[in-house]
C-alpha atoms as a PDB file:
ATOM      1  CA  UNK A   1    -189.135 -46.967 -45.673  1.00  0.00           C
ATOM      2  CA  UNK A   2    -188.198 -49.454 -42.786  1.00  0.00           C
ATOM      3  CA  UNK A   3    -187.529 -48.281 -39.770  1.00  0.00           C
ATOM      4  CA  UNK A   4    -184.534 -50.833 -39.284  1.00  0.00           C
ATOM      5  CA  UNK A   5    -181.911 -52.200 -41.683  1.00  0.00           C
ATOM      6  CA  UNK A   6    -179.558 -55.197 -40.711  1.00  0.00           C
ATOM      7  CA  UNK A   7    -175.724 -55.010 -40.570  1.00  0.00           C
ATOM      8  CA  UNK A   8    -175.697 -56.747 -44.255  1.00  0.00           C
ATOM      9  CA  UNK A   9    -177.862 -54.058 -45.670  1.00  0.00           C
ATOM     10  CA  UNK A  10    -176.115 -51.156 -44.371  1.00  0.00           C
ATOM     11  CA  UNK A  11    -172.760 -52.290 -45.578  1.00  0.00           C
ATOM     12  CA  UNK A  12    -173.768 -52.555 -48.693  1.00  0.00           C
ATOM     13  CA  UNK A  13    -175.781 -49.606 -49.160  1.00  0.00           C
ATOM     14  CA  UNK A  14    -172.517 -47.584 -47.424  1.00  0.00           C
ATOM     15  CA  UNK A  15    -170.064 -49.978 -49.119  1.00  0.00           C
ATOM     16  CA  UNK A  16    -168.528 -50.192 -45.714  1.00  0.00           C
ATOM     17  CA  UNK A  17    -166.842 -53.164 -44.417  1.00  0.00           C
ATOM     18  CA  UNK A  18    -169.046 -55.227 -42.107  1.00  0.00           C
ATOM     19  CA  UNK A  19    -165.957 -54.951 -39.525  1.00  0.00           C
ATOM     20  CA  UNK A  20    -165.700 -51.016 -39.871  1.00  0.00           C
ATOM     21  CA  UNK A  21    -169.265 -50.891 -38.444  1.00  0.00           C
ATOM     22  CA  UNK A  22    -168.716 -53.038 -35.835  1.00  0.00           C
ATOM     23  CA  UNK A  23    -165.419 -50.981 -34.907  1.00  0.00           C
ATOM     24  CA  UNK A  24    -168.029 -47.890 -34.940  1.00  0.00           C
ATOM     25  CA  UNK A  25    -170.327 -49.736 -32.782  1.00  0.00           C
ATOM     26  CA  UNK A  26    -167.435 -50.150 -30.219  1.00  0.00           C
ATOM     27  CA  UNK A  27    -166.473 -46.507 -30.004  1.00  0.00           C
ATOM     28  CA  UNK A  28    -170.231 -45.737 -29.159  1.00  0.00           C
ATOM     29  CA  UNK A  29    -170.656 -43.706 -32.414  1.00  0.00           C
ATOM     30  CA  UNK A  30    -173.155 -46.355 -33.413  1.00  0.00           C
ATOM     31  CA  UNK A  31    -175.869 -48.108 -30.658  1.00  0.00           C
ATOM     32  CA  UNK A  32    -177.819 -50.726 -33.136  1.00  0.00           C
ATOM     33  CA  UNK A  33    -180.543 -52.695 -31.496  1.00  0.00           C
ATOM     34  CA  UNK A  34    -180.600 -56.248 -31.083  1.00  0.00           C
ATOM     35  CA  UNK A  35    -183.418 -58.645 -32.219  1.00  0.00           C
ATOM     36  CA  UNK A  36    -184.860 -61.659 -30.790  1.00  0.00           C
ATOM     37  CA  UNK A  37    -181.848 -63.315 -32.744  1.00  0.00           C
ATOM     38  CA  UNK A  38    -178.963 -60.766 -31.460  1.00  0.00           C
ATOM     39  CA  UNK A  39    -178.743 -59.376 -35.019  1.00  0.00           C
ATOM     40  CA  UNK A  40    -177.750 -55.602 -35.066  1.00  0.00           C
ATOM     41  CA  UNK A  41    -180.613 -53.471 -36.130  1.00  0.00           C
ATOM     42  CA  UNK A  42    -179.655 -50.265 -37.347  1.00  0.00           C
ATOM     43  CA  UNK A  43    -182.107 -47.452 -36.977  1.00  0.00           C
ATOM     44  CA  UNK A  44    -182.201 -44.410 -39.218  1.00  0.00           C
ATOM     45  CA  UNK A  45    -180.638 -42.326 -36.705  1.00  0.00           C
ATOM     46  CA  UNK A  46    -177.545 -44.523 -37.142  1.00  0.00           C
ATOM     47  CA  UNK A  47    -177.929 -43.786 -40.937  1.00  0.00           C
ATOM     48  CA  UNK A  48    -177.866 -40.215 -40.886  1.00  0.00           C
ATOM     49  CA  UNK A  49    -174.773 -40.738 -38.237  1.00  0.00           C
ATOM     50  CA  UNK A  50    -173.358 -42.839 -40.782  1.00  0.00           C
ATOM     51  CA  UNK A  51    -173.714 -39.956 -43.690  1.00  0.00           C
ATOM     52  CA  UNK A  52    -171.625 -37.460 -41.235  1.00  0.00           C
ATOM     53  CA  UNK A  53    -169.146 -40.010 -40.897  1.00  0.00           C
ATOM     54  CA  UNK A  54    -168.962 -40.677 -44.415  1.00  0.00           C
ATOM     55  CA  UNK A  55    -168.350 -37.087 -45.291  1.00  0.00           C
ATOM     56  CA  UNK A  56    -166.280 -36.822 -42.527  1.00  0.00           C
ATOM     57  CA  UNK A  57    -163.746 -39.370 -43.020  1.00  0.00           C
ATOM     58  CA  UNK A  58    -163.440 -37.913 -46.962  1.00  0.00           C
ATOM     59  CA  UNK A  59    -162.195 -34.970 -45.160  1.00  0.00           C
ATOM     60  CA  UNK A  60    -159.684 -36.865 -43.410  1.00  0.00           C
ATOM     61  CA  UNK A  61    -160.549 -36.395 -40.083  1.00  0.00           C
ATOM     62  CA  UNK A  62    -159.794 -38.960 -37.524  1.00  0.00           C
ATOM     63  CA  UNK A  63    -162.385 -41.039 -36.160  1.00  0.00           C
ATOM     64  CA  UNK A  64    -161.939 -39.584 -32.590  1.00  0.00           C
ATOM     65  CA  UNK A  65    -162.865 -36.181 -34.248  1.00  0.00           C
ATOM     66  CA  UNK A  66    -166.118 -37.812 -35.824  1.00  0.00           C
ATOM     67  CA  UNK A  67    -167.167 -39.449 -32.396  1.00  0.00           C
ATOM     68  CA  UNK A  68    -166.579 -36.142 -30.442  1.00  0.00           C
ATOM     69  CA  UNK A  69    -168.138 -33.731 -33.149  1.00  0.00           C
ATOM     70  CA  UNK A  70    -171.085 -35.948 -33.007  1.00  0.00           C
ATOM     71  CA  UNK A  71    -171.701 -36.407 -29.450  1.00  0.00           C
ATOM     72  CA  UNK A  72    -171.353 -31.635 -29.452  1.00  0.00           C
ATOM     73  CA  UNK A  73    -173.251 -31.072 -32.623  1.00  0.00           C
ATOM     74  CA  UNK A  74    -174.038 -27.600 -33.302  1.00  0.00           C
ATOM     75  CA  UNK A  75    -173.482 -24.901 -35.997  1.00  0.00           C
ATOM     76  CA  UNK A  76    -170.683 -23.728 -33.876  1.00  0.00           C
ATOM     77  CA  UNK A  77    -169.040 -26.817 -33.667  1.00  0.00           C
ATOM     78  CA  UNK A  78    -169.696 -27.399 -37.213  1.00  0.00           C
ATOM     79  CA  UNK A  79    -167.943 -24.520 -38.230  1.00  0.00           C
ATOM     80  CA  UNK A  80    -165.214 -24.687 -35.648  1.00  0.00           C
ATOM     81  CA  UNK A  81    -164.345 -28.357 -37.426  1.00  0.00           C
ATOM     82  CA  UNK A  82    -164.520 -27.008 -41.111  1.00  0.00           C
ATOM     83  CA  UNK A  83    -162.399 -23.844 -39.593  1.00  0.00           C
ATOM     84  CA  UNK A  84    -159.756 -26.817 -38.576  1.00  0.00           C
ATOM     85  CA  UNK A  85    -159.866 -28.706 -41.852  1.00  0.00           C
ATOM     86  CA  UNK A  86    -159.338 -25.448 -43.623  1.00  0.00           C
ATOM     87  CA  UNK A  87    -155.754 -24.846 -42.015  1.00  0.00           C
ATOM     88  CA  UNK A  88    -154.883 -28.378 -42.738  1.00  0.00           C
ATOM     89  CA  UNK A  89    -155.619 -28.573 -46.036  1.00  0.00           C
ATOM     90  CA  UNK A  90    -153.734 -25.296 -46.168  1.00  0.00           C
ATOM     91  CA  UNK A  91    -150.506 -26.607 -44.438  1.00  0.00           C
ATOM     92  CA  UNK A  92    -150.755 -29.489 -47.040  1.00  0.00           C
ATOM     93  CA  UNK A  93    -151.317 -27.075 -50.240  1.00  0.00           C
ATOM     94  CA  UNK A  94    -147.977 -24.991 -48.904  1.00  0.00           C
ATOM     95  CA  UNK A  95    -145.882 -28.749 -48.442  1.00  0.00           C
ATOM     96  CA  UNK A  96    -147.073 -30.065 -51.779  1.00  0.00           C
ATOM     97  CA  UNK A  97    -145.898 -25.755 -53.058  1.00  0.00           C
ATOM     98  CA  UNK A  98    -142.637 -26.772 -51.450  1.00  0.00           C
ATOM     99  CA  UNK A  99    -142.617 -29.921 -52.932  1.00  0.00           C
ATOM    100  CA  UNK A 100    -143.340 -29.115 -56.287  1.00  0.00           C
ATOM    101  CA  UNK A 101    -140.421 -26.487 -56.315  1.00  0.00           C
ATOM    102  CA  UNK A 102    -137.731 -28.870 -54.971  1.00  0.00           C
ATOM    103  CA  UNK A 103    -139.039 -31.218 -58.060  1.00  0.00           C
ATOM    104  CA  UNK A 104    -138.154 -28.014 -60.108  1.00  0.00           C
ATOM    105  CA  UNK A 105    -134.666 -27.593 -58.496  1.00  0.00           C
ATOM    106  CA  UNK A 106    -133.453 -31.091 -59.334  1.00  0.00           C
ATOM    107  CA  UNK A 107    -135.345 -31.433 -62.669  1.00  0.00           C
ATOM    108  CA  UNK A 108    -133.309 -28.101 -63.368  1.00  0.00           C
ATOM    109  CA  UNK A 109    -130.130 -29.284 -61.953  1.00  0.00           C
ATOM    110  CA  UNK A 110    -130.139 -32.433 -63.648  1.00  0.00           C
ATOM    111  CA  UNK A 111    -130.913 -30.522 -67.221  1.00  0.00           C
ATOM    112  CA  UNK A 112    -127.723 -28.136 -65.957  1.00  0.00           C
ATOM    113  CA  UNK A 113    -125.751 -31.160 -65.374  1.00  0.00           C
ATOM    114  CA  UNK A 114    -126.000 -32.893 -68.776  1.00  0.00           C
ATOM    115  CA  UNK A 115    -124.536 -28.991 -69.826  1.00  0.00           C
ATOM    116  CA  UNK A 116    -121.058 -29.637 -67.885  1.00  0.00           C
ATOM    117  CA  UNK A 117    -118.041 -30.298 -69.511  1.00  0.00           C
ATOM    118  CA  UNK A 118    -115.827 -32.732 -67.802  1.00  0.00           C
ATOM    119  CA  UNK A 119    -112.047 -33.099 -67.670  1.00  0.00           C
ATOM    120  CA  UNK A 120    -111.427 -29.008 -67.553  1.00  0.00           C
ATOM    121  CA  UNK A 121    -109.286 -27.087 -64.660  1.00  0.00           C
ATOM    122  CA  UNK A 122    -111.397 -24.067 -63.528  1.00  0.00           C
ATOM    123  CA  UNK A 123    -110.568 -21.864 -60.767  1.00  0.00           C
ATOM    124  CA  UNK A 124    -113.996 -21.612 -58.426  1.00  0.00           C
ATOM    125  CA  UNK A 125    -114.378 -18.394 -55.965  1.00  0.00           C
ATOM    126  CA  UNK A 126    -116.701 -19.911 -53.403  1.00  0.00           C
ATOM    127  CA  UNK A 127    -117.814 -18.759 -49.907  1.00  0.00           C
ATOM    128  CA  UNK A 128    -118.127 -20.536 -46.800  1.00  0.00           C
ATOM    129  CA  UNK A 129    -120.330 -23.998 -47.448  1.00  0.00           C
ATOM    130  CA  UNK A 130    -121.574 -25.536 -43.473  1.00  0.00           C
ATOM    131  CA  UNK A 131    -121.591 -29.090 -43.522  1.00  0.00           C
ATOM    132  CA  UNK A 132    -122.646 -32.252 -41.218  1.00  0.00           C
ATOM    133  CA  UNK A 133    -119.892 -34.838 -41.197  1.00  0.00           C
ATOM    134  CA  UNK A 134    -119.625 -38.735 -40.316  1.00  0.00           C
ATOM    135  CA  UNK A 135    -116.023 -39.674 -39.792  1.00  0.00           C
ATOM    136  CA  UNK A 136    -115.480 -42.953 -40.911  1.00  0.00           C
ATOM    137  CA  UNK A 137    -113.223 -44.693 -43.770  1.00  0.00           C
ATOM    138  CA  UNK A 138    -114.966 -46.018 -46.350  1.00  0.00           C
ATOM    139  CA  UNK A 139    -113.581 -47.826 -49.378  1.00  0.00           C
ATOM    140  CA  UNK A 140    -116.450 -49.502 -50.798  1.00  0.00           C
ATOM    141  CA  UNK A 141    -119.249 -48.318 -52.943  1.00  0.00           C
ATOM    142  CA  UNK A 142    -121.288 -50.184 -50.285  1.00  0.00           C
ATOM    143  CA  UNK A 143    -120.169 -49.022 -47.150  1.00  0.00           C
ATOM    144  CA  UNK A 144    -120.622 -45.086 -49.079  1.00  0.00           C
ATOM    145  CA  UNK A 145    -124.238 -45.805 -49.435  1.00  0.00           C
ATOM    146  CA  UNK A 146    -124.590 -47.052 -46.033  1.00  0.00           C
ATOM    147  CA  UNK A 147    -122.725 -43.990 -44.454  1.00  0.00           C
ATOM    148  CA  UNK A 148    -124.593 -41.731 -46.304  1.00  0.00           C
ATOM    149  CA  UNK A 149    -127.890 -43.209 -45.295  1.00  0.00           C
ATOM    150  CA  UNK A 150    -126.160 -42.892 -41.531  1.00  0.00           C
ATOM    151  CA  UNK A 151    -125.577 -39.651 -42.043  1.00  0.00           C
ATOM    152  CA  UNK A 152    -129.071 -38.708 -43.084  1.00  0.00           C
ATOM    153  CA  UNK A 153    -130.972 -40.417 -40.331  1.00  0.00           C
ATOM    154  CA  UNK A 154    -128.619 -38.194 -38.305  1.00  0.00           C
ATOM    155  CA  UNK A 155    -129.647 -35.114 -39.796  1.00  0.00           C
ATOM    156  CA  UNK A 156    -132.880 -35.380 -41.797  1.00  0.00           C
ATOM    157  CA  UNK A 157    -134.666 -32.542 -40.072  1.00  0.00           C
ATOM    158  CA  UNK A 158    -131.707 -30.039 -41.525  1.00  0.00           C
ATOM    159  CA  UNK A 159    -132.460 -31.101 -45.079  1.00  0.00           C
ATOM    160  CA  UNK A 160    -135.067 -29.966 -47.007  1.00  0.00           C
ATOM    161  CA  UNK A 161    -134.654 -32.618 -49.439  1.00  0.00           C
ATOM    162  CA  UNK A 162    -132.955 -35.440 -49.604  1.00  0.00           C
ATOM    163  CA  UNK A 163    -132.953 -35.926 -53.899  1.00  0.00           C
ATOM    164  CA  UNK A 164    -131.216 -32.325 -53.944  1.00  0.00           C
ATOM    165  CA  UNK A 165    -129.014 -32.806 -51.081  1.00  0.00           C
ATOM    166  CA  UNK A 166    -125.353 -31.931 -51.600  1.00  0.00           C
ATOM    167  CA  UNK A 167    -123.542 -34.697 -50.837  1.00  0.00           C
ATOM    168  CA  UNK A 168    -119.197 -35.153 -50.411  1.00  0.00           C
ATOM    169  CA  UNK A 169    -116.722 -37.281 -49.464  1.00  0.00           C
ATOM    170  CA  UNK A 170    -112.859 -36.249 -48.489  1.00  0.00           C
ATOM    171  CA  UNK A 171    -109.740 -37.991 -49.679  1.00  0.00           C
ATOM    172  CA  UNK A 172    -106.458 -37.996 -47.570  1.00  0.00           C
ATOM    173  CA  UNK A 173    -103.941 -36.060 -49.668  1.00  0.00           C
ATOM    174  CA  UNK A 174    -100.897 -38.099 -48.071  1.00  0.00           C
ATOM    175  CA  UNK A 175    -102.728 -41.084 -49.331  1.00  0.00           C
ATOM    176  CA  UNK A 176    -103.014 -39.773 -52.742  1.00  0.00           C
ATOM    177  CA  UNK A 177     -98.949 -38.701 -52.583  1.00  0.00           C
ATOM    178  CA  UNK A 178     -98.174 -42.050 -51.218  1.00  0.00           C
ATOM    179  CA  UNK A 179     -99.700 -44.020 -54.567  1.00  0.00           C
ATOM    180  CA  UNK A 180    -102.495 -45.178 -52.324  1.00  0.00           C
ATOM    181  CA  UNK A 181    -105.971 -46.164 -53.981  1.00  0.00           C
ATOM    182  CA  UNK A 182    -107.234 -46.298 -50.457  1.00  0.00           C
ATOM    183  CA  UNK A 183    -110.666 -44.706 -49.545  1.00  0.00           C
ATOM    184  CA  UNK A 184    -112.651 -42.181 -48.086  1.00  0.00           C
ATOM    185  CA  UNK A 185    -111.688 -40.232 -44.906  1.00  0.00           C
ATOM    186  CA  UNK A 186    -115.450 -39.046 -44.127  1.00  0.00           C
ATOM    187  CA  UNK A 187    -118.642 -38.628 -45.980  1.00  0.00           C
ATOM    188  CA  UNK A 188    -120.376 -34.645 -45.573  1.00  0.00           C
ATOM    189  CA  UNK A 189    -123.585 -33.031 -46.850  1.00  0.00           C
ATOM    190  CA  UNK A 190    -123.703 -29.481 -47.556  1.00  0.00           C
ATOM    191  CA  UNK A 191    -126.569 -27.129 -46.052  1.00  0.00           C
ATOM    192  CA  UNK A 192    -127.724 -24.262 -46.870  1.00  0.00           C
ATOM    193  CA  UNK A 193    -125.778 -21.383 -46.393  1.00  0.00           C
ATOM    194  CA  UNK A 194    -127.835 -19.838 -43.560  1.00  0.00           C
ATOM    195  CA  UNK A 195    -127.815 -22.968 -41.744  1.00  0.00           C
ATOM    196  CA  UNK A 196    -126.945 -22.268 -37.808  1.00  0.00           C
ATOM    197  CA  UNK A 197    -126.091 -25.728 -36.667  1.00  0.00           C
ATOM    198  CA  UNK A 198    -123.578 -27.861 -38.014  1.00  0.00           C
ATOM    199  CA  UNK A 199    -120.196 -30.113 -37.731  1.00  0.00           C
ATOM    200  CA  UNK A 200    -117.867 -28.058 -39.728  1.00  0.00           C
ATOM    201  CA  UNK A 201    -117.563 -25.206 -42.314  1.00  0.00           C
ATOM    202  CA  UNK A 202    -115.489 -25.333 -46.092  1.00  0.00           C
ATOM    203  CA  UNK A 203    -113.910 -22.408 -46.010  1.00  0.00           C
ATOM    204  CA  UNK A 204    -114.194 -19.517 -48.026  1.00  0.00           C
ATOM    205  CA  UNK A 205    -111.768 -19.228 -50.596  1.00  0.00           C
ATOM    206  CA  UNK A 206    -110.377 -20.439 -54.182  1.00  0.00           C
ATOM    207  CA  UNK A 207    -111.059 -23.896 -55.524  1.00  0.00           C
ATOM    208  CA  UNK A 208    -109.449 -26.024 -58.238  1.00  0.00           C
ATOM    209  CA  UNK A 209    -112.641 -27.898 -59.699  1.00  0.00           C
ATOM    210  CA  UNK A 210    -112.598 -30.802 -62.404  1.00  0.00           C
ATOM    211  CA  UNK A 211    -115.789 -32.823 -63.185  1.00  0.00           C
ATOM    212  CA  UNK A 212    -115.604 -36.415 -64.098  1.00  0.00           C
ATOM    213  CA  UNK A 213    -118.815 -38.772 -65.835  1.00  0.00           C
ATOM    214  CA  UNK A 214    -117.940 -42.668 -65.203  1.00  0.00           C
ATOM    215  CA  UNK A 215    -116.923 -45.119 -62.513  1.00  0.00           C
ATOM    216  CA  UNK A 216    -115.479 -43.968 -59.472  1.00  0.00           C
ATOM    217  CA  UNK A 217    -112.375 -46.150 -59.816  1.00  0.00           C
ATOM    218  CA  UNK A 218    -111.329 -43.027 -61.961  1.00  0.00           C
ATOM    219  CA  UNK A 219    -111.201 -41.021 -58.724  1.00  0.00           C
ATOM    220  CA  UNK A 220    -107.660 -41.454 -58.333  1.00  0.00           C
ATOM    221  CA  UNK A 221    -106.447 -40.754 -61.364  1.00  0.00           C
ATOM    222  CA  UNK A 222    -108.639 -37.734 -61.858  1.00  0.00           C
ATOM    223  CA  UNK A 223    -107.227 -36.663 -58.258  1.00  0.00           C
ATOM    224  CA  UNK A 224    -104.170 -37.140 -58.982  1.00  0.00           C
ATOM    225  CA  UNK A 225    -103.970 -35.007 -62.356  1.00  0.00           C
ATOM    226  CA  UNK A 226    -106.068 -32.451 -60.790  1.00  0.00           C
ATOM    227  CA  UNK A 227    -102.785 -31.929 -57.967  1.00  0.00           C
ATOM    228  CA  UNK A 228    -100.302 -31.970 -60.948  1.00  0.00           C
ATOM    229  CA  UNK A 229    -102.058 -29.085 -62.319  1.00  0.00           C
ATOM    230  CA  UNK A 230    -102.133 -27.227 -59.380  1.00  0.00           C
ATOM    231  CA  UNK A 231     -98.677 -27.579 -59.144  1.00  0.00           C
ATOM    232  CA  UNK A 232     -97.999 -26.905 -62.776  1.00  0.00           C
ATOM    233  CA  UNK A 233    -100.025 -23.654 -62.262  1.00  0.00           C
ATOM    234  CA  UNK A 234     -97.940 -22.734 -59.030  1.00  0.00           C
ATOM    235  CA  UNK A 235    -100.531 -22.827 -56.997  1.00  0.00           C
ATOM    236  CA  UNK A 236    -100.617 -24.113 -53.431  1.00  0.00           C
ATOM    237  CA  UNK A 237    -102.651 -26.651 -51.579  1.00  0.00           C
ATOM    238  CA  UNK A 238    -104.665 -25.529 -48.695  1.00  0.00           C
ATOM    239  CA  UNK A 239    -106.262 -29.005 -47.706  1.00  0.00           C
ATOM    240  CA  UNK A 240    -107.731 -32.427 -48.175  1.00  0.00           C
ATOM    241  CA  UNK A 241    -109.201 -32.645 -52.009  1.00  0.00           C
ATOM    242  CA  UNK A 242    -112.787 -33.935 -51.789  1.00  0.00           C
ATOM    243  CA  UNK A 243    -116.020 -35.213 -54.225  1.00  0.00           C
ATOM    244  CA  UNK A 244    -119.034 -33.899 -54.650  1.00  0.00           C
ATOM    245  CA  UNK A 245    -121.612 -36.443 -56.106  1.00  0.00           C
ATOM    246  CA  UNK A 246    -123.669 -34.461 -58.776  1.00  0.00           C
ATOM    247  CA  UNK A 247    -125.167 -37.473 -59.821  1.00  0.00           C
ATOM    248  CA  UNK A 248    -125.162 -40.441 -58.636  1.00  0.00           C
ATOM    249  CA  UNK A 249    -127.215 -43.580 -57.670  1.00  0.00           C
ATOM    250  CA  UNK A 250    -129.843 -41.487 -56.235  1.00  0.00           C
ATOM    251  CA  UNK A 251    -130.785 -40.567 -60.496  1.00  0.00           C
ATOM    252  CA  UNK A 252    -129.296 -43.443 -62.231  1.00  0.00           C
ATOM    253  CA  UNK A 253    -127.752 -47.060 -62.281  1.00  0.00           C
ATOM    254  CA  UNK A 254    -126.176 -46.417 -65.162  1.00  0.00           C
ATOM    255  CA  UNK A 255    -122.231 -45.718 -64.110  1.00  0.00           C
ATOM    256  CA  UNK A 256    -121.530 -43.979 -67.679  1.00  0.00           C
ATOM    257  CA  UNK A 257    -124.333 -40.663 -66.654  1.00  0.00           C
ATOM    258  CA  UNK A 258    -122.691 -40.425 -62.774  1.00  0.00           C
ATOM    259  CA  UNK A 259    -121.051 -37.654 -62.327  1.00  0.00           C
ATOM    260  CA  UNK A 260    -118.503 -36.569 -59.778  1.00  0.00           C
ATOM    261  CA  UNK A 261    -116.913 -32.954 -59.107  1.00  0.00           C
ATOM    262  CA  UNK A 262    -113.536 -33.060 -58.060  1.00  0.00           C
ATOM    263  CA  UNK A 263    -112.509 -29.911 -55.587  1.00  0.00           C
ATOM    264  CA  UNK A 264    -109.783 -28.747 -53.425  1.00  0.00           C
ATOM    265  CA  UNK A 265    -108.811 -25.433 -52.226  1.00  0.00           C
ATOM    266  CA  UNK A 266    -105.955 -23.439 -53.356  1.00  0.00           C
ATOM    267  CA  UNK A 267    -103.928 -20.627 -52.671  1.00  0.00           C
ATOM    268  CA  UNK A 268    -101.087 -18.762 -54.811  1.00  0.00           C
ATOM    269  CA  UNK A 269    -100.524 -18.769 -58.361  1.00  0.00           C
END
C-alpha cells in the first residue's frame, strides 16, 4: 500500500468531487502534502479522516460537526454525537408520524366529501369556530388565491397543515338583497378549536348549510335560494352568509369535483 494517493485517486476511490476535497482542505479537516510539483498528497491519515466523514455526512451531520468531532475524538465524544443524532432522527420520525396522519385526515375527508349530497337545507348545531381574517374585497378567482396565500404567510405557524386547512370567504348580505353579483367581503381560515390567538370567533349557534359541486358563478344563486328558505322556514338571519371551500383548487382543476358549503347563522323558526 502507498503511503500517498493524489487528489485524482482519492476522488475516485471516495467518489467525492475533486472540489468537495478541496473545500475540506480549507476547513483544516484535511492537511495533504505538497510535492515537488504542488500536487496534494494525501496521506492515509487523511483517508481514515475521510471514512469518518463519509459516515458522518450519511448521518446528516453538518460539516462543522465533522471538523469539531474530529479535532475532540474520544469514546465520549463519540457517543455524545450518536446521543445527538438519536434525538434528531427522533424529532424527524414524530414530524413524518404527524405527517402521515394529516395525509390520513385529508385522504379521509376527501373520501367523506365525494359522500355529500348537494343542493339540501340542513339545520347545523355548531360551536364557536376561531378564525384569522384578511379584510379585503375580492371578486376574482385570482385575487381569492392571492388573498388566501396572504393570509397564510400571515399565519402559517397556527396551521398545522395547509392541504387540510379550513378555508372561508364572507358575502355582504345587503349585496345579495340588492341583486348584486359583487364579491367577497374577506377571506378567513378556521383553527382549531383550542386555538388561543386569533382575529375573530363564528359564533356558537344554529346554521342553515347547503353544499354546492361546480363553478363558483353559482354562488349567488345558491345564496340567494339558501335566504329564501330561511325565510320560507321562518327563520331569522343572524349575519353575513359565508363559503367554506371543501374542495377546491388545492385537490383539483377540474371545476365540476369543487365543492363549496354554503352557511349562515340562524335564529327562530
Amino acid at each position: 500500500m502507498k503511503d500517498y494517493y493524489k487528489i485524482n485517486e482519492i476522488s475516485k476511490l471516495y467518489g467525492i468531487g475533486v472540489d468537495s476535497l478541496r473545500y475540506y482542505e480549507k476547513l483544516g479537516i484535511l492537511k495533504p502534502k505538497r510535492d515537488i510539483n504542488d500536487y496534494r498528497l494525501y496521506s492515509l491519515k487523511d483517508i481514515y479522516k475521510l471514512n469518518i466523514i463519509s459516515d458522518l455526512r450519511k448521518l446528516d451531520f453538518s460539516m462543522k460537526q465533522i471538523k469539531d468531532y474530529l479535532e475532540r475524538q474520544s469514546i465520549d465524544n463519540t457517543l455524545a454525537l450518536l446521543k445527538e443524532e438519536e434525538e434528531y432522527i427522533t424529532e424527524q420520525l414524530k414530524g413524518l408520524k404527524l405527517r402521515k396522519q394529516l395525509i390520513k385526515e385529508r385522504m379521509n375527508a376527501l373520501k367523506e366529501a365525494d359522500t355529500i349530497a348537494v343542493d339540501l337545507y340542513r339545520v347545523k348545531n355548531l360551536g364557536v369556530r376561531p378564525c384569522v381574517r384578511l379584510n379585503e374585497y375580492i371578486i376574482r378567482d385570482e385575487e381569492m388565491d392571492f388573498a388566501v396565500k396572504k393570509l397564510h404567510r400571515k399565519h402559517e405557524g397556527k396551521i398545522r397543515d395547509f392541504g387540510n386547512q379550513a378555508i372561508g370567504a364572507t358575502v355582504d348580505i345587503e349585496d345579495i338583497e340588492q341583486g348584486m353579483e359583487g364579491g367577497y367581503h374577506n377571506v378567513f381560515f378556521i383553527l382549531e378549536s383550542n386555538a388561543k390567538q386569533y382575529d375573530f370567533l363564528i359564533p356558537q349557534g344554529s346554521y342553515l348549510s347547503c353544499y354546492y359541486r361546480g363553478d363558483y358563478r353559482k354562488s349567488r344563486e345558491c345564496i340567494r335560494n339558501l335566504l329564501c328558505y330561511a325565510g320560507e322556514k321562518g327563520y331569522e338571519i343572524a349575519g353575513n352568509p359565508f363559503e367554506l371551500y371543501i374542495i377546491d383548487n388545492r385537490e383539483s382543476m377540474k371545476t365540476e369535483e369543487f365543492l363549496t358549503e354554503i352557511q349562515v347563522r340562524i335564529t327562530g323558526g
